[in-house]
Protein backbone atom coordinates (compact mmCIF):
# COMPACT_ATOMS: atom_id res chain seq x y z
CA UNK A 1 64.75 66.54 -36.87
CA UNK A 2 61.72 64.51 -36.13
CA UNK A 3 59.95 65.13 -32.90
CA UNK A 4 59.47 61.99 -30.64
CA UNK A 5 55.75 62.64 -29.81
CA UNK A 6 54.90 60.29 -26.41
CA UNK A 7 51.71 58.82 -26.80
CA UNK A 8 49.69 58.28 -23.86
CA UNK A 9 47.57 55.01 -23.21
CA UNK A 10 44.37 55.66 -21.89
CA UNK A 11 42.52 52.48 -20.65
CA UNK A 12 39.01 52.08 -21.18
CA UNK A 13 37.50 50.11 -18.65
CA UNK A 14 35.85 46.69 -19.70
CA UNK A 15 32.15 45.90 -18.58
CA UNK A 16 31.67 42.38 -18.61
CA UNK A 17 27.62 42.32 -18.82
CA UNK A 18 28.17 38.07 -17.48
CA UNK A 19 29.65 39.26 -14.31
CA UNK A 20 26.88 41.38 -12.17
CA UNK A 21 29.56 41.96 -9.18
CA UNK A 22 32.38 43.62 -12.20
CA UNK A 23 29.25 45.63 -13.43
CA UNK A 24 28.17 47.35 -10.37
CA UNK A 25 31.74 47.94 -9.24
CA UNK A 26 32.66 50.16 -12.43
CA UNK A 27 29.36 51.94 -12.17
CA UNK A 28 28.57 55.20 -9.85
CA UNK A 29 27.65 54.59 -6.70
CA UNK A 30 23.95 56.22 -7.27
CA UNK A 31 23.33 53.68 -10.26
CA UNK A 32 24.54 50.73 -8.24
CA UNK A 33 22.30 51.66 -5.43
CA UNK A 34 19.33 52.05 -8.07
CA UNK A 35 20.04 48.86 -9.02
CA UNK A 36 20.53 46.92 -5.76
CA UNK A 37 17.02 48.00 -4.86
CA UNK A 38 15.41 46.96 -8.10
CA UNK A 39 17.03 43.69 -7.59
CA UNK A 40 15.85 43.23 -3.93
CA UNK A 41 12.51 44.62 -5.19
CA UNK A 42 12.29 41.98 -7.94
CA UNK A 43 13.59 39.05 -5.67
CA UNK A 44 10.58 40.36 -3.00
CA UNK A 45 8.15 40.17 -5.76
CA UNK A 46 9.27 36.37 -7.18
CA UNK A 47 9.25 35.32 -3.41
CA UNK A 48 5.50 36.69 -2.74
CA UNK A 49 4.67 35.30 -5.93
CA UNK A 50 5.97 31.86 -5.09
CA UNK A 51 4.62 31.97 -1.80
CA UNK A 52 1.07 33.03 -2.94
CA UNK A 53 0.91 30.16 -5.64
CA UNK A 54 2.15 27.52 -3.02
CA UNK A 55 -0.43 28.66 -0.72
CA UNK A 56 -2.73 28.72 -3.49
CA UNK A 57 -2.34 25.34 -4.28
CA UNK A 58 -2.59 24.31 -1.22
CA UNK A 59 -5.89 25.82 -0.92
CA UNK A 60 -7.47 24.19 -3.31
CA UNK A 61 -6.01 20.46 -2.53
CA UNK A 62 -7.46 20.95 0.81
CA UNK A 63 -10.73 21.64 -0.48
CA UNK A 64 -10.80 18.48 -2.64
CA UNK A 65 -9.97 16.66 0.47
CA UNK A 66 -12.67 18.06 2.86
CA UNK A 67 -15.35 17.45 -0.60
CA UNK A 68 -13.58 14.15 -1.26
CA UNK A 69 -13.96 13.23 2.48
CA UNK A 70 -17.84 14.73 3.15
CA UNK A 71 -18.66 12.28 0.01
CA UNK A 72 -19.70 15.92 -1.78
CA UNK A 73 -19.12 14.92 -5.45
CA UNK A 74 -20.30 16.98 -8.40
CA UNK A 75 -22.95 15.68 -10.70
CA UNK A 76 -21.23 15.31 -13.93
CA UNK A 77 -18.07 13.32 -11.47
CA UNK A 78 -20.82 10.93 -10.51
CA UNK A 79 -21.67 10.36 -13.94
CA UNK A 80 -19.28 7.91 -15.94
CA UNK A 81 -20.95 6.61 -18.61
CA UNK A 82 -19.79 2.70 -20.06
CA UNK A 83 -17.71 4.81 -22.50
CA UNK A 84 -15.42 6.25 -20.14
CA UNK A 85 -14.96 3.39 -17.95
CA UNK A 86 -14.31 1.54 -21.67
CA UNK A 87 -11.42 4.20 -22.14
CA UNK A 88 -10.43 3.78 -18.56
CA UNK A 89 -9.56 0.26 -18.83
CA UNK A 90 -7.94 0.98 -22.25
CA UNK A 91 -5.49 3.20 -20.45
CA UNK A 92 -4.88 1.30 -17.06
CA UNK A 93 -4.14 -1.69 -19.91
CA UNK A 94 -1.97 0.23 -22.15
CA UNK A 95 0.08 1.24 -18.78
CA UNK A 96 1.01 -2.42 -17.98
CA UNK A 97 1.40 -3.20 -21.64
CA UNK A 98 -1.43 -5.73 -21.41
CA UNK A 99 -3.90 -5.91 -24.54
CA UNK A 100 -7.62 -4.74 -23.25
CA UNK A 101 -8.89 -7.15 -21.47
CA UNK A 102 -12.58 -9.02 -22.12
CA UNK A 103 -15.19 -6.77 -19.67
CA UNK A 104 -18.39 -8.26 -18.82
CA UNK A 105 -21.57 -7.04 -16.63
CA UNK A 106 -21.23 -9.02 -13.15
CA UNK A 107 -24.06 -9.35 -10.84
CA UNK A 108 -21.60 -10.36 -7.44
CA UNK A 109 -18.87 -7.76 -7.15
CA UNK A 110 -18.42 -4.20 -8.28
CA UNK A 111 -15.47 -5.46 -10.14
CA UNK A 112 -13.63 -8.55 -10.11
CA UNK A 113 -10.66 -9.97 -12.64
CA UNK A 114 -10.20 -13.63 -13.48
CA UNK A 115 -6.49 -14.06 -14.71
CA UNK A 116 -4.79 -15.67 -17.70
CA UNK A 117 -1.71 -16.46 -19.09
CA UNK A 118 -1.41 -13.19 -20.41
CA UNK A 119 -4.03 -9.72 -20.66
CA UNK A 120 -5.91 -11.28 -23.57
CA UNK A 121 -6.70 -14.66 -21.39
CA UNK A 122 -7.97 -12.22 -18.33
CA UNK A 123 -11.22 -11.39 -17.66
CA UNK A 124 -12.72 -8.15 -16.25
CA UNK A 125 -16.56 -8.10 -14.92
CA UNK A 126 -17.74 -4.91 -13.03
CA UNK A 127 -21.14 -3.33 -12.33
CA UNK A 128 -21.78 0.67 -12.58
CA UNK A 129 -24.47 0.54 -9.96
CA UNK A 130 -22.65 -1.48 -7.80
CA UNK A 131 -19.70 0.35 -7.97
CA UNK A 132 -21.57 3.51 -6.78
CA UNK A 133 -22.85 1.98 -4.04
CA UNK A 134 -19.37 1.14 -2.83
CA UNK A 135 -18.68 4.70 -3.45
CA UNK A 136 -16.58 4.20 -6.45
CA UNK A 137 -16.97 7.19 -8.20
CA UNK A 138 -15.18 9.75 -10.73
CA UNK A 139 -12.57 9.04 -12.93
CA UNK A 140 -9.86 9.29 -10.68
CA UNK A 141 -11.08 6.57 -8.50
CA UNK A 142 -12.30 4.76 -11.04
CA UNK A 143 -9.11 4.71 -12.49
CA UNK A 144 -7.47 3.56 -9.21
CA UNK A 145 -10.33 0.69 -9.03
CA UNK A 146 -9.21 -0.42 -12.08
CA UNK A 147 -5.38 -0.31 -11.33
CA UNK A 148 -5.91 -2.36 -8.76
CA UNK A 149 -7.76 -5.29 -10.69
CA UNK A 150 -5.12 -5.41 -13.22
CA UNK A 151 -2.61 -5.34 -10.76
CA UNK A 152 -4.00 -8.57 -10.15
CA UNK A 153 -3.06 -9.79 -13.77
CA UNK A 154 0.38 -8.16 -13.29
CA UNK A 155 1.06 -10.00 -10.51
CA UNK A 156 -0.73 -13.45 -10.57
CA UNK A 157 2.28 -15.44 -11.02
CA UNK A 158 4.43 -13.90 -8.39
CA UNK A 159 3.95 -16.09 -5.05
CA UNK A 160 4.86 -13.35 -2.10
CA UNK A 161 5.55 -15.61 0.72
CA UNK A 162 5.24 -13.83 3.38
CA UNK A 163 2.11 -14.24 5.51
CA UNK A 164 -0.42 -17.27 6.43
CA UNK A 165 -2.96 -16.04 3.58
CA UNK A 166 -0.57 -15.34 0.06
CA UNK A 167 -4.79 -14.01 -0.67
CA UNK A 168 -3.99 -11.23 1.28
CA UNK A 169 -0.56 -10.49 0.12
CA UNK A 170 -1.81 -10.13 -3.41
CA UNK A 171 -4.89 -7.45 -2.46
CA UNK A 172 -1.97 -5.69 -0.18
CA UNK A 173 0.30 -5.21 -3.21
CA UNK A 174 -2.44 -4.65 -5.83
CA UNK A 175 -2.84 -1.32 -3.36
CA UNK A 176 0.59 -0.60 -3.07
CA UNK A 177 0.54 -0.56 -6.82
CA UNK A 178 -2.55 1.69 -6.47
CA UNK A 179 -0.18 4.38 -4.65
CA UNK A 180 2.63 4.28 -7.01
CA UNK A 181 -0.24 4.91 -9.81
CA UNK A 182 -1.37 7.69 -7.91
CA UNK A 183 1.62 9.12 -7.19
CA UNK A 184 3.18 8.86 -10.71
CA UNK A 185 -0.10 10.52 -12.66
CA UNK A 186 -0.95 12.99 -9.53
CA UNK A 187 -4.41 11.41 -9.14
CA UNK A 188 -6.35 11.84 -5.86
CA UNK A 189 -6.60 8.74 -3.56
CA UNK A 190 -9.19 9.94 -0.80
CA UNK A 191 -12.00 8.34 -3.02
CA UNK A 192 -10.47 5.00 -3.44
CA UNK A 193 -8.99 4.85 -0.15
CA UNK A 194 -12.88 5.97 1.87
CA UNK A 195 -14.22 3.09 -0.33
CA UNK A 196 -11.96 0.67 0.41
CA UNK A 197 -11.41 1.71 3.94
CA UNK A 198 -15.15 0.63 4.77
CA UNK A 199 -14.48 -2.74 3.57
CA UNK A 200 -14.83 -5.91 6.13
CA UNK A 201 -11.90 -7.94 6.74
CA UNK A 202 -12.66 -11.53 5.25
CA UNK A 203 -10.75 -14.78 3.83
CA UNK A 204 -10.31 -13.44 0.55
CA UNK A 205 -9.44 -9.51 2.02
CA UNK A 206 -7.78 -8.02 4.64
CA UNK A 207 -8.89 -5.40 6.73
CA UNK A 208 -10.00 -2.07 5.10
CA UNK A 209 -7.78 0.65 7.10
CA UNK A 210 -4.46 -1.94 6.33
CA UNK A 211 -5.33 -1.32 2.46
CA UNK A 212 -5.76 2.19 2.92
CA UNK A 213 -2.28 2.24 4.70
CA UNK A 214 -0.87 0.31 1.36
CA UNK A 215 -2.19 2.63 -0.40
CA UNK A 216 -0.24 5.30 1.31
CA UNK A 217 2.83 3.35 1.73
CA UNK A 218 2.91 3.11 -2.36
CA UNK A 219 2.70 6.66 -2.74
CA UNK A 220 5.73 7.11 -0.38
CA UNK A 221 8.07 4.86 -2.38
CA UNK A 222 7.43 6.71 -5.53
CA UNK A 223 11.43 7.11 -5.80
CA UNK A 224 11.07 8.50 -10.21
CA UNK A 225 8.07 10.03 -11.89
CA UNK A 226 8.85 8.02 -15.31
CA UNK A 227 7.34 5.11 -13.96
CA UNK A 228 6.09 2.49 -16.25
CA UNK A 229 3.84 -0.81 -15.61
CA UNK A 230 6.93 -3.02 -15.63
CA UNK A 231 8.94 -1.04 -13.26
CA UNK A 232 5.34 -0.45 -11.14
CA UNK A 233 5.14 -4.45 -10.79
CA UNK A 234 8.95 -4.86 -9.90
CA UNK A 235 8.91 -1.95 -7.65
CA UNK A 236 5.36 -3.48 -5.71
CA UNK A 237 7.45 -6.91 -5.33
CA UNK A 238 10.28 -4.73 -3.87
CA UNK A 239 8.61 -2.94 -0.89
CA UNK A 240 6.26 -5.47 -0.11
CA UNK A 241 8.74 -7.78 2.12
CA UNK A 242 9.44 -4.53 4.23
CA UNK A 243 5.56 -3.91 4.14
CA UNK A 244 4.70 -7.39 6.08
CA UNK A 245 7.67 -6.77 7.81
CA UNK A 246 6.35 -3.26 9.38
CA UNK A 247 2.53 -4.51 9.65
CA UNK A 248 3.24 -8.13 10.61
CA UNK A 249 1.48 -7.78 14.37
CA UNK A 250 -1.49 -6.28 12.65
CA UNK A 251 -1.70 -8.76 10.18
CA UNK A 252 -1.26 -11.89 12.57
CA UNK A 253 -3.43 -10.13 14.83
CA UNK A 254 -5.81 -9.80 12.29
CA UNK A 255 -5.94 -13.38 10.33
CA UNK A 256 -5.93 -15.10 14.00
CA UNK A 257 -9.23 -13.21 15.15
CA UNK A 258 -10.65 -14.14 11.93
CA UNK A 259 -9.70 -17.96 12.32
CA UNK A 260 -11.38 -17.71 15.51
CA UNK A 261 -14.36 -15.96 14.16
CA UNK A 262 -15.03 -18.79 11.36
CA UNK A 263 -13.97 -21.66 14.21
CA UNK A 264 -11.06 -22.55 12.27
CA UNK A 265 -8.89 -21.66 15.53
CA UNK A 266 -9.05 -22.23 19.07
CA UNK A 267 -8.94 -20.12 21.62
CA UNK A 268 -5.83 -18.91 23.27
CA UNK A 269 -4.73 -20.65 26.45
CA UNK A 270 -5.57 -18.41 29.47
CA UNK A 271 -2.18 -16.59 30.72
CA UNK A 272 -3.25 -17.58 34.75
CA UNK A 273 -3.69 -21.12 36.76
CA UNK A 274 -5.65 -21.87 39.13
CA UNK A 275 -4.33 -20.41 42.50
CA UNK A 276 -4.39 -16.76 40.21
CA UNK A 277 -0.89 -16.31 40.40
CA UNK A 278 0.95 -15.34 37.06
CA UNK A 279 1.92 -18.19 34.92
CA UNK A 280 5.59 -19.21 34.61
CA UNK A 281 6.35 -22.43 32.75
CA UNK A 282 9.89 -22.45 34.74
CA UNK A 283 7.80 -22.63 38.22
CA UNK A 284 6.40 -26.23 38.08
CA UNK A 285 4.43 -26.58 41.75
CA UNK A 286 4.67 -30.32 42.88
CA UNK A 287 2.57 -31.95 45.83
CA UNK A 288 4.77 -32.74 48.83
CA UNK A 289 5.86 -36.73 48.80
CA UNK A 290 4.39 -38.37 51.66
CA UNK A 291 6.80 -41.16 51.79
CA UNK A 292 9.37 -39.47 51.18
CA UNK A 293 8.56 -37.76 54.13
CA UNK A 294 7.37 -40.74 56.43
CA UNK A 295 11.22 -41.96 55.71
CA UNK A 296 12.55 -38.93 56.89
CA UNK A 297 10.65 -39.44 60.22
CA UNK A 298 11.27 -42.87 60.97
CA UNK A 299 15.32 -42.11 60.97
C-alpha cells in the first residue's frame, strides 16, 4: 500500500529589481528605511549639484558681460591676426553655403560687401585698424561682423517692403540674422551689439539702439538649434514683417527727423491757430455776413 505523501507548495517571493516600489515592499522594514534615506540623500546631493553648476554658470556669464560691457578685453582677444579673420570668413561662408568671397583692404569702412549674383561675384573689403576703432574686436564679434555682411549677400535679392527706406530694412534683417547666429553657435553679442549701438542713424543706417534691439529680437526667435544658412535667411524674411510691425513708430519717427535734418522734409504743421485754441478741422470759424445781416434789419 503506497502512502499518499501531500506535498506542500512553498512560494518564494519574486523580486522584480525593474520595479523599486515591489522591491522595498518585500524587504524588512529596517532595509527599506536604509534605503529611502540613501535615496533622499542622493536626490539632495544631484539637486545641490545642479543648483551649484547653474549658479556657476551664471557666474561666469555675468562676468563676461560686466568685462564685455567696461570694454575690458584681454590682450591675446584684441589680437586677430589676417589669418583668423581669413578663417572667419571661411566659416561665416561655409554656413550660408556661399564659396569664400574676394576680401580686399578698404580705406572707407571697417567692412563693407558689394554683392553678386552669387558668393563668388561678392566682394568683401574690411580694415583691422578700423575695425578696432569701432570696437570690433575678438572672434566672437568678429564673427558676428562678418555674419552680418554676408547676410547682405544672402539677402540682396529679397525686396522687404515694408518701410520708406528698403536700405534700412536690409541692415535691420542682416542683424536679426546676427541673433539667430548667435543664438544657434552660443556666441556672445554684447561686443557686436556696444559697437553697433554707438552708431549714428543715417540714409544708408538706421539708428544704433534699433539694431541692437534686432539683434535681440533674432536671438528670441531661435525656435531649433540645427539651424543652417538657408533656414537662417528664410527664418530673417519670416520675423521681419512682425519686426516693422512692432517698431514701426520708431522707425517713422526716426526716418522723418532725418528727412528734416537733410531738408528733404518740411516741417510739421503747428497743432494750434491763431486765437490759441486747440485745432479741430470740424470747427471751421466764419466772419459774420454783413448783408446778410443788414437784410435781417430792414424787415
Amino acid at each position: 500500500m503506497k502512502r499518499h505523501e501531500s506535498t506542500q507548495c512553498h512560494h518564494t517571493p519574486h523580486r522584480e529589481t525593474g520595479n523599486t516600489g515591489a522591491t522595498l515592499h518585500l524587504l524588512s522594514p529596517q532595509t527599506r528605511k536604509k534605503r529611502e534615506e540613501l535615496h533622499q540623500r542622493e536626490s539632495r546631493n544631484y539637486a545641490n549639484n545642479h543648483i551649484l553648476s547653474t549658479l556657476w554658470g551664471g557666474v561666469k556669464r555675468l562676468c563676461r558681460r560686466l568685462i564685455n560691457a567696461g570694454g575690458i578685453i584681454f590682450l591675446h582677444e584684441r589680437e586677430v591676426s589676417e589669418a583668423d579673420i581669413q578663417s572667419i570668413i571661411a566659416d561665416v561662408s561655409a554656413f550660408f553655403s556661399f564659396p569664400k568671397p574676394r576680401t580686399s583692404n578698404s580705406d572707407d569702412s571697417p567692412a563693407e560687401l558689394t554683392p553678386g549674383d552669387d558668393g563668388t561675384a561678392c566682394r568683401l573689403s574690411y580694415s583691422i585698424e578700423r575695425l578696432r576703432s569701432t570696437g570690433l574686436y575678438g572672434r566672437e564679434t568678429l564673427t558676428l561682423c562678418f555674419v552680418h555682411e554676408l547676410a547682405h549677400q544672402a539677402l540682396h535679392r529679397h525686396r522687404f517692403m515694408l518701410f520708406s527706406s528698403e536700405r534700412w530694412m536690409h541692415e535691420l534683417a542682416a542683424d536679426i540674422a546676427v541673433g539667430l547666429y548667435a543664438a544657434r553657435h552660443r556666441l556672445q553679442t554684447e561686443g557686436y551689439k556696444r559697437a553697433v549701438a554707438g552708431r549714428s542713424i543715417s540714409v544708408t543706417h538706421p539708428d544704433g539702439r534699433l539694431r541692437e534691439t534686432a539683434v535681440d529680437y533674432g536671438q528670441q526667435c531661435l525656435h531649433h538649434g540645427d539651424m543652417d544658412g538657408k533656414t537662417l535667411v528664410k527664418t530673417v524674411t519670416a520675423i521681419m514683417p512682425s519686426f516693422a510691425y512692432i517698431y514701426r513708430d520708431t522707425l517713422r519717427h526716426d526716418w522723418h527727423n532725418l528727412l528734416r535734418e537733410i531738408g528733404l522734409l518740411a516741417s510739421p504743421p503747428s497743432r494750434e491757430n491763431r486765437s490759441g485754441e486747440p485745432y479741430d478741422s470740424r470747427l471751421l470759424k466764419r466772419e459774420p455776413d454783413t448783408n446778410q445781416q443788414a437784410q435781417r434789419e430792414e424787415e
